[in-house]
Protein backbone atom coordinates (compact mmCIF):
# COMPACT_ATOMS: atom_id res chain seq x y z
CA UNK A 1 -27.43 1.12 33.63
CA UNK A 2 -28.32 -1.91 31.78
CA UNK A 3 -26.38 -2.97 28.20
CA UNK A 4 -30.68 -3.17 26.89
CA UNK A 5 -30.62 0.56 27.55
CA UNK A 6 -26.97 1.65 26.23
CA UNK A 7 -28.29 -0.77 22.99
CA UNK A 8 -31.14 1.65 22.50
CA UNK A 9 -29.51 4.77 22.96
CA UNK A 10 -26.93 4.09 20.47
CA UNK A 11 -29.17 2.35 18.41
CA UNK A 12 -27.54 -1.27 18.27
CA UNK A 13 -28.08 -4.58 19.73
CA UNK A 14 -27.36 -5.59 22.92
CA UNK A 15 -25.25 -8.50 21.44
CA UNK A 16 -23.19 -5.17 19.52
CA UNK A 17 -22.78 -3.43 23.48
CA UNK A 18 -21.28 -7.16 24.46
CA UNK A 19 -19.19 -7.20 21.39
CA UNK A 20 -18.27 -3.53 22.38
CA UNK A 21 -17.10 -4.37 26.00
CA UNK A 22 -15.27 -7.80 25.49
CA UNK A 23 -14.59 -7.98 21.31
CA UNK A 24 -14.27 -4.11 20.56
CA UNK A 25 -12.08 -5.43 17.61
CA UNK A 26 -14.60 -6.78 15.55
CA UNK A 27 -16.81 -4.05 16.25
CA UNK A 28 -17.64 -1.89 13.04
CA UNK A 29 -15.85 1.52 14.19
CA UNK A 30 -18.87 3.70 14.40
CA UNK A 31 -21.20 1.68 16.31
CA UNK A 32 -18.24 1.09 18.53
CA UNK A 33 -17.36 4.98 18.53
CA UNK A 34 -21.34 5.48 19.87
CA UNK A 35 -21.67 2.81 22.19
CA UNK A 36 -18.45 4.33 23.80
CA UNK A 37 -20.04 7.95 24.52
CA UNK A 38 -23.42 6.16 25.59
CA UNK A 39 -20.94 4.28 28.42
CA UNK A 40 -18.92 7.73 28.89
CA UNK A 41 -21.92 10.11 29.08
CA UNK A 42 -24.08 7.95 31.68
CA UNK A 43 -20.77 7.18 33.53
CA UNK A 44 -21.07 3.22 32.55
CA UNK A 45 -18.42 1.49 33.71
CA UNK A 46 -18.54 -2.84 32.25
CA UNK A 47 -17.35 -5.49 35.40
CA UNK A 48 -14.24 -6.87 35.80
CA UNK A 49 -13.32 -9.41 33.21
CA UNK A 50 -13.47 -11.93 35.41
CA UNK A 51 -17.33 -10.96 36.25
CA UNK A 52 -18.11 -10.87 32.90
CA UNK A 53 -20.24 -12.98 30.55
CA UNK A 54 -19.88 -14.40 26.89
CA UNK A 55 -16.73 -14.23 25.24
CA UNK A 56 -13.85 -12.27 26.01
CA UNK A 57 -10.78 -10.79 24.20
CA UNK A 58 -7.68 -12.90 24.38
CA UNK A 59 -5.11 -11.27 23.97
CA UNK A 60 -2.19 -12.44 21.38
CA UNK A 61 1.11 -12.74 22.19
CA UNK A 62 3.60 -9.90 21.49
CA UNK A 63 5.92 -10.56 18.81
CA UNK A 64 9.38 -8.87 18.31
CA UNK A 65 9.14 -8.12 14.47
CA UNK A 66 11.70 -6.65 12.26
CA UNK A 67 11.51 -4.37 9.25
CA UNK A 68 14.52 -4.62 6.99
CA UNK A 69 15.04 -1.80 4.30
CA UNK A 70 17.43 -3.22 1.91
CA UNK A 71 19.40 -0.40 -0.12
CA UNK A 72 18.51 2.47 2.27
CA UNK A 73 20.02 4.64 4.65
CA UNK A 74 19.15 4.68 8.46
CA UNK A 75 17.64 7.46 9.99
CA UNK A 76 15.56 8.88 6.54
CA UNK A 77 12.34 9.92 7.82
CA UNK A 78 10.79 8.74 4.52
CA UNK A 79 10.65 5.45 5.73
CA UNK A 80 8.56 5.69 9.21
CA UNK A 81 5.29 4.69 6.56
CA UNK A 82 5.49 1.42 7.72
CA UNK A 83 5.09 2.18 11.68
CA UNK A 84 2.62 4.70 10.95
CA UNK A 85 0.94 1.99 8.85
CA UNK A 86 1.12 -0.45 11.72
CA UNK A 87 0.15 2.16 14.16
CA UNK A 88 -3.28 2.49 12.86
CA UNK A 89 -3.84 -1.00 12.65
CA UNK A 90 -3.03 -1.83 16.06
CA UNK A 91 -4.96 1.24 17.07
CA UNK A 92 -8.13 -0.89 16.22
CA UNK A 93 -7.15 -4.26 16.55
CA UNK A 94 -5.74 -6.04 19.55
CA UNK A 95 -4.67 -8.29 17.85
CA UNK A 96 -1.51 -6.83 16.46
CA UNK A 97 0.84 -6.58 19.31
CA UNK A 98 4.15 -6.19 17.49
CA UNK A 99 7.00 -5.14 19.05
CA UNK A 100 8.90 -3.25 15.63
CA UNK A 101 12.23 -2.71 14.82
CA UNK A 102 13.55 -1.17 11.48
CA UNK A 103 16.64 -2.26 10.00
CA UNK A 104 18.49 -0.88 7.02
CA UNK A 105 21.82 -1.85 5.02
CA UNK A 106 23.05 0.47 2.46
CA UNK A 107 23.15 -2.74 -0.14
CA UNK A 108 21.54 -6.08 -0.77
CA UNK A 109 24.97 -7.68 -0.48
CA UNK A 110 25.30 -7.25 3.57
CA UNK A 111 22.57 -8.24 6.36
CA UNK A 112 21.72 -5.22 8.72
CA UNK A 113 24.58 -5.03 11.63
CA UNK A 114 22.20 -4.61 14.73
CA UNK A 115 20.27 -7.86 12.98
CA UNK A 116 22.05 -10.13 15.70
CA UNK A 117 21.73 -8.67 18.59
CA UNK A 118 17.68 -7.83 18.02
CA UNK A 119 16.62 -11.20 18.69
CA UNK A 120 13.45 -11.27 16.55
CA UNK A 121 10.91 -13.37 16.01
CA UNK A 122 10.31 -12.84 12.48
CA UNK A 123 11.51 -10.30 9.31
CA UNK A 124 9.50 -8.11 6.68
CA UNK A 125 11.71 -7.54 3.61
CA UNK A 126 11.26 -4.54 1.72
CA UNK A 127 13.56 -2.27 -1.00
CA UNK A 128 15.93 -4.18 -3.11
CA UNK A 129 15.90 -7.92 -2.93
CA UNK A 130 18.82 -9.12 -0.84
CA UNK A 131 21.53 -11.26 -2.46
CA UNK A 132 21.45 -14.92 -2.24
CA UNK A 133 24.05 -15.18 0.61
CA UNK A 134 22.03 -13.09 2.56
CA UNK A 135 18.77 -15.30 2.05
CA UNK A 136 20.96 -18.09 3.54
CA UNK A 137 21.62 -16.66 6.22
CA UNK A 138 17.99 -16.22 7.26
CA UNK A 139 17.23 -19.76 6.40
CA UNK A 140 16.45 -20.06 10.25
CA UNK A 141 14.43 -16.82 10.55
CA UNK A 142 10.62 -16.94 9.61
CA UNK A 143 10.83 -14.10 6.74
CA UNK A 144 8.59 -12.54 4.25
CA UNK A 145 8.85 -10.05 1.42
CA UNK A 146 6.62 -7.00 1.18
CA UNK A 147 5.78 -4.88 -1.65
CA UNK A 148 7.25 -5.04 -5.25
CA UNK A 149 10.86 -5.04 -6.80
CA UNK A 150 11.25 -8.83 -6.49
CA UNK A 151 12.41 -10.73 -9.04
CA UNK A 152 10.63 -14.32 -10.34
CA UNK A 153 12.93 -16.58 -9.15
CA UNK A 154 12.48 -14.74 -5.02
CA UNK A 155 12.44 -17.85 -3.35
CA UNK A 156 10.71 -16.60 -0.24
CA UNK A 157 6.88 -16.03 1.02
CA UNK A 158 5.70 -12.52 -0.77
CA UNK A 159 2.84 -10.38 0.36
CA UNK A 160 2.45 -7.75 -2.95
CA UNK A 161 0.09 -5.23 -4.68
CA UNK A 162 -1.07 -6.60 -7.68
CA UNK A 163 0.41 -4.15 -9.78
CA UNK A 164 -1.57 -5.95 -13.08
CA UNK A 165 -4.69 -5.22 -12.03
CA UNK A 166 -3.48 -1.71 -11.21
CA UNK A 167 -2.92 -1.24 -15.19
CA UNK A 168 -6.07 -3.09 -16.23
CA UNK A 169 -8.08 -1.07 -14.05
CA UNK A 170 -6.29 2.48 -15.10
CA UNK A 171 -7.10 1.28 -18.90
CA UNK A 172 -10.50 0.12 -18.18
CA UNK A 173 -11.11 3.55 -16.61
CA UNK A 174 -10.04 5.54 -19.99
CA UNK A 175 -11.96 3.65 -22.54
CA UNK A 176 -15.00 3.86 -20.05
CA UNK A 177 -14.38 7.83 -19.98
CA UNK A 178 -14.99 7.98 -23.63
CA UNK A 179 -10.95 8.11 -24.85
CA UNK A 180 -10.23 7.17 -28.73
CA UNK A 181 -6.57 7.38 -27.47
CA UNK A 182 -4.15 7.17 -24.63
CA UNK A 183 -0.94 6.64 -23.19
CA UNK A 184 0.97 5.68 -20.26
CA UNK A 185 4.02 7.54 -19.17
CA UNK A 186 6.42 7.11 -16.42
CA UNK A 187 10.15 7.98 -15.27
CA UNK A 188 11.92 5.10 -13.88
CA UNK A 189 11.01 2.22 -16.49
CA UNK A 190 13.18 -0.64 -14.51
CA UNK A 191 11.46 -0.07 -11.61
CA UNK A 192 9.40 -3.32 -11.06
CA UNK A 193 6.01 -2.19 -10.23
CA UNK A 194 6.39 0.43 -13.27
CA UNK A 195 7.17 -2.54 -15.69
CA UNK A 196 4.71 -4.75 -14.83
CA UNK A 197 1.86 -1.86 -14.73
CA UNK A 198 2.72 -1.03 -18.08
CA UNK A 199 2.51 -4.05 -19.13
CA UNK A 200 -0.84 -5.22 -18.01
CA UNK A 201 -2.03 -2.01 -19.16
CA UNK A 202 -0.82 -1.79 -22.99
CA UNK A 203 -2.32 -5.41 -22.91
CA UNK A 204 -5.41 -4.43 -21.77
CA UNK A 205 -5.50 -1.39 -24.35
CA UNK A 206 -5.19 -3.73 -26.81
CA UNK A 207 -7.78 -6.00 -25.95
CA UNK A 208 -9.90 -3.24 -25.98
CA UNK A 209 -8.57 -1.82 -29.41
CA UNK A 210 -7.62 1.07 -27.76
CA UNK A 211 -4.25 2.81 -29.96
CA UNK A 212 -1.66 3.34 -27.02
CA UNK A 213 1.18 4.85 -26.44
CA UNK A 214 4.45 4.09 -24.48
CA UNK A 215 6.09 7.11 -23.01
CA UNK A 216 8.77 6.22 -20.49
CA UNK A 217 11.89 7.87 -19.02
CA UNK A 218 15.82 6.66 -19.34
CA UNK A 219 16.67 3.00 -17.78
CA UNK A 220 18.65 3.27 -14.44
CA UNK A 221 19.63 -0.10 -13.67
CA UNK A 222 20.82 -1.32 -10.42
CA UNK A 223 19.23 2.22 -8.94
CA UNK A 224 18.46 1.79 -4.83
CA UNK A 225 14.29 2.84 -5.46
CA UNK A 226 13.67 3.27 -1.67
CA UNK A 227 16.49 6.44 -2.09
CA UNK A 228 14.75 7.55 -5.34
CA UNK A 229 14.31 11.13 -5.91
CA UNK A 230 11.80 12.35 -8.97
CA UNK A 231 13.95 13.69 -11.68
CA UNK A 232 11.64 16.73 -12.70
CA UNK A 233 13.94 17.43 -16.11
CA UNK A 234 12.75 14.32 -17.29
CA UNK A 235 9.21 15.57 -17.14
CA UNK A 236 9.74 17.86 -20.13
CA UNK A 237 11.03 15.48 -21.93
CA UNK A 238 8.14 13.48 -21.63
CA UNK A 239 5.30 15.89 -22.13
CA UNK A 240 7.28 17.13 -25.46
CA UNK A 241 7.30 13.40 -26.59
CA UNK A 242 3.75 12.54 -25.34
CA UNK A 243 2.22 16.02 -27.87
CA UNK A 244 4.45 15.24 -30.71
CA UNK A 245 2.82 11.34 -30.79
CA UNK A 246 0.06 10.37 -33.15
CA UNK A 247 -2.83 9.85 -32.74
CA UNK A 248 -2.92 12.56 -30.05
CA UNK A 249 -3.75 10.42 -26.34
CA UNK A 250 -6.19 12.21 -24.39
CA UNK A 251 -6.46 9.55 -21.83
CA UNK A 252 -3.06 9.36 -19.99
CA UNK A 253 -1.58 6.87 -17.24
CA UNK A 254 0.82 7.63 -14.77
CA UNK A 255 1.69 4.55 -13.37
CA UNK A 256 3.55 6.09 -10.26
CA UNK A 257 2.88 8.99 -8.64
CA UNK A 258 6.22 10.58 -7.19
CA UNK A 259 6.87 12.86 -9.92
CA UNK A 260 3.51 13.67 -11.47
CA UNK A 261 3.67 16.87 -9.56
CA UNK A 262 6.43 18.29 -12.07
CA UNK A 263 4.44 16.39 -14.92
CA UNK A 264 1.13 17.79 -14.71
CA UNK A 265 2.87 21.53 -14.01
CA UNK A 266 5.31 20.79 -17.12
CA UNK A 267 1.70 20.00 -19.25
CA UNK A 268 -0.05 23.44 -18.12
CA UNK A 269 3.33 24.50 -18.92
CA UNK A 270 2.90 23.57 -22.41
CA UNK A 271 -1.02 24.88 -22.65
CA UNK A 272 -2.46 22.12 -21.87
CA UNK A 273 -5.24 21.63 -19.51
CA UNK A 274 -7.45 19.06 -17.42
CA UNK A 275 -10.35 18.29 -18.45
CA UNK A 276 -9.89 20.11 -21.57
CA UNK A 277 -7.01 18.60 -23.20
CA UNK A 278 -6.39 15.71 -21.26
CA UNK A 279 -7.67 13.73 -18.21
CA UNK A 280 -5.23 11.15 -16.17
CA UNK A 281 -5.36 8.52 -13.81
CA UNK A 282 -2.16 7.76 -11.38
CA UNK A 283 -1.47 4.41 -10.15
CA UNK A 284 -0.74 5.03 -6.64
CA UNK A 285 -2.65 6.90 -4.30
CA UNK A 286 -0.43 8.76 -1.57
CA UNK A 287 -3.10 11.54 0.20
CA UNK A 288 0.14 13.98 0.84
CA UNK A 289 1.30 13.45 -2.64
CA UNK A 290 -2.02 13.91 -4.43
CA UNK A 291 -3.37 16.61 -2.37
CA UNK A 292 -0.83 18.97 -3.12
CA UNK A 293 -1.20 18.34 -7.24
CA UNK A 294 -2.67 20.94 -9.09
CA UNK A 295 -6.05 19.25 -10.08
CA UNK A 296 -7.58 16.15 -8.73
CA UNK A 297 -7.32 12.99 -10.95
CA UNK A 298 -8.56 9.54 -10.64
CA UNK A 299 -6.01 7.69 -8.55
CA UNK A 300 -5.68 3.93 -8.06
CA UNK A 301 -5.60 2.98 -4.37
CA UNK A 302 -2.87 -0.14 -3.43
CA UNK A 303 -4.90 -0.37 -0.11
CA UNK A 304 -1.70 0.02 1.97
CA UNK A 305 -3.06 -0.53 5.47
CA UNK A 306 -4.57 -4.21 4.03
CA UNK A 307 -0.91 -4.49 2.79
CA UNK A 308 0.43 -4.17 6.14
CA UNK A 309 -2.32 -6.49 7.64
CA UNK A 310 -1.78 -8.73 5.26
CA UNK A 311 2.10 -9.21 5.84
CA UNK A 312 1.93 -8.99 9.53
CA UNK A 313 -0.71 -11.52 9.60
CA UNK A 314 1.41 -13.77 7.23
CA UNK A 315 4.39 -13.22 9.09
CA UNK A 316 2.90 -14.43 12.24
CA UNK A 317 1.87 -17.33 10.78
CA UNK A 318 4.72 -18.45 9.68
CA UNK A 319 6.12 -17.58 13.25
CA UNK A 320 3.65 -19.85 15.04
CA UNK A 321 3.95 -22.91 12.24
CA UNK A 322 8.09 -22.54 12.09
CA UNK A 323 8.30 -25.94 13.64
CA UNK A 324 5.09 -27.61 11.22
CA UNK A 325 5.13 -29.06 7.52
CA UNK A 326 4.59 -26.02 5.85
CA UNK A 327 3.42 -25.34 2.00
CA UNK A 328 6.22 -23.81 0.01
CA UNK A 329 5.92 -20.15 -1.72
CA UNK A 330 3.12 -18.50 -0.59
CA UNK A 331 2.06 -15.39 -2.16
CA UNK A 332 -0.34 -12.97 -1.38
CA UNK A 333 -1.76 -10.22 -3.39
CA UNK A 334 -3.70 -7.35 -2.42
CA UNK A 335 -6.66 -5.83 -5.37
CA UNK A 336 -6.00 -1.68 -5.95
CA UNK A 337 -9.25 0.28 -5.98
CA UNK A 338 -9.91 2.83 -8.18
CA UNK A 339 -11.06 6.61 -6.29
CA UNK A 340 -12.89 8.96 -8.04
CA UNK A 341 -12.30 12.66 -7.10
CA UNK A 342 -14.52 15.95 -6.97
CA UNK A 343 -13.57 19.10 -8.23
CA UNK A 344 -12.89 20.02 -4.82
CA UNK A 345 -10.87 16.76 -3.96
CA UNK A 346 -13.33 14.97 -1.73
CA UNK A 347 -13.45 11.32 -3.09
CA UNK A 348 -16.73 9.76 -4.57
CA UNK A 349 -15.50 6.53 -3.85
């Protein structure tokens, strides 16, 4: 069988069945996904690579890549999101060969004990922000933060949500929806990405004239937030502040979505209803979190699997240029995306 007649049964280009064969990774996953049964169902089997024509996948090297939870305990099953993150990604890249290892210390004061004897070629940061001591001790040790909770002054590389567009974008959404007044309310008010969320988004409320409310929970400083568990008490507390507040906010945001479960049950609690009384959108979109909430609200998508990309691909750079004059800081931050739900949960978006 000829790649001209696997093209026109799967309805590509020839140049698309080459890509397929020697490039599958830049092929756009459902041409590749037809021009794979086309090959299975006529029993096409491409030459040997070294037979082969046009370009052909190289593939990188492996790299032995560490992920260090700072402020978390080993073995917590809560923490395998960044493998299965990675997982995916290498499922449909090449590219990506990364040897992981996950690392934890119980505090930002102490470097994680099997660090020594794992002999990596680079380090992903993510929880709390280790101490100083602990930054100089990785001086030799291509590093880079991931996610939020770092301060300013971080001296490091960063790869980051950008947790102000997240609260532009969730008060944006409100006044488009028609809302004379809203609110954002949260547990957990030291929490970085919760601070700067609310920020950008009272700001933006403003701008837009928009009378706003600021509903948050008690301050926990110095609280590890990879162990963080949603306080569901607090919930009441909030929902009986957010109804007693004038001018009543229809349009609320939830900057972070691990306890709007108990929130949104604590407002039906009170009478109140979506759609009806109020309508929300949460800052974070987790599908096993939202899917079991009791309606289906706008959600603002971090991107996560970019996230990953993003620091891998950042990490290995700064692998591969350890030895080269090198900018200083870099940081990197990924744009959330706003999903729009149906009443039965499928997204519009």
């Amino acid at each position: 069988m000829l790649i001209t007649e696997i093209a026109k049964i799967a309805k590509v280009s020839p140049a698309t069945v080459s890509r397929a064969i020697n490039q599958p990774q830049i092929v756009a996953p459902e041409s590749l996904a037809r021009i794979r049964s086309v090959m299975e169902k006529h029993n096409y089997v491409p030459a040997p690579l070294e037979r082969r024509r046009g370009p052909k996948t190289r593939l990188a090297e492996q790299r032995r890549i560490g992920v260090w939870f700072v402020g978390a305990r080993a073995n917590n099953p809560s923490h395998n999101w960044f493998q299965d993150q990675l997982l995916q990604v290498q499922s449909t890249d090449t590219r990506y060969r990364v040897d992981l290892r996950v690392l934890f210390s119980s505090t930002a004061d102490e470097l994680p004990p099997t660090l020594a004897n794992e002999k990596l070629d680079g380090l992903i940061i993510q929880g709390r922000e280790p101490s100083a001591a602990c930054l100089a001790k990785l001086r030799d040790l291509p590093h880079v933060w991931f996610m939020t909770r770092r301060s300013a002054s971080y001296p490091g590389d960063y790869v980051e949500p950008n947790n102000e567009e997240n609260g532009r974008l969730a008060a944006d959404h409100l006044a488009q929806r028609g809302h004379k007044a809203v609110a954002v309310i949260s547990t957990d008010p030291d929490y970085s990405a919760v601070s700067r969320r609310v920020k950008a988004f009272l700001e933006r409320a403003a701008e837009l004239r928009l009378p706003a409310h600021t509903i948050l929970g008690k301050s926990n400083p110095g609280v590890g937030y990879l162990e963080i568990k949603p306080v569901h008490e607090d919930t009441d507390t909030l929902v009986r502040t957010l109804l007693a507040n004038t001018p009543r906010a229809s349009g609320l945001y939830v900057p972070v979505d691990h306890f709007c479960g108990s929130f949104f049950r604590a407002l039906r609690a009170a009478g109140k209803q979506p759609g009806r009384d109020f309508e929300a959108v949460v800052g974070n979109y987790n599908p096993i979190v939202y899917h079991n909430l009791d309606h289906f609200p706008a959600a603002i998508d971090i991107n996560l699997t970019t996230l990953v990309r993003k620091v891998v691909d950042h990490l290995i750079w700064r692998i591969e240029n350890r030895g080269a004059p090198a900018p200083g800081r870099i940081g990197i931050s990924v744009s959330p995306t706003l999903r729009l739900f149906e009443a039965n949960g499928q997204s519009t978006h």
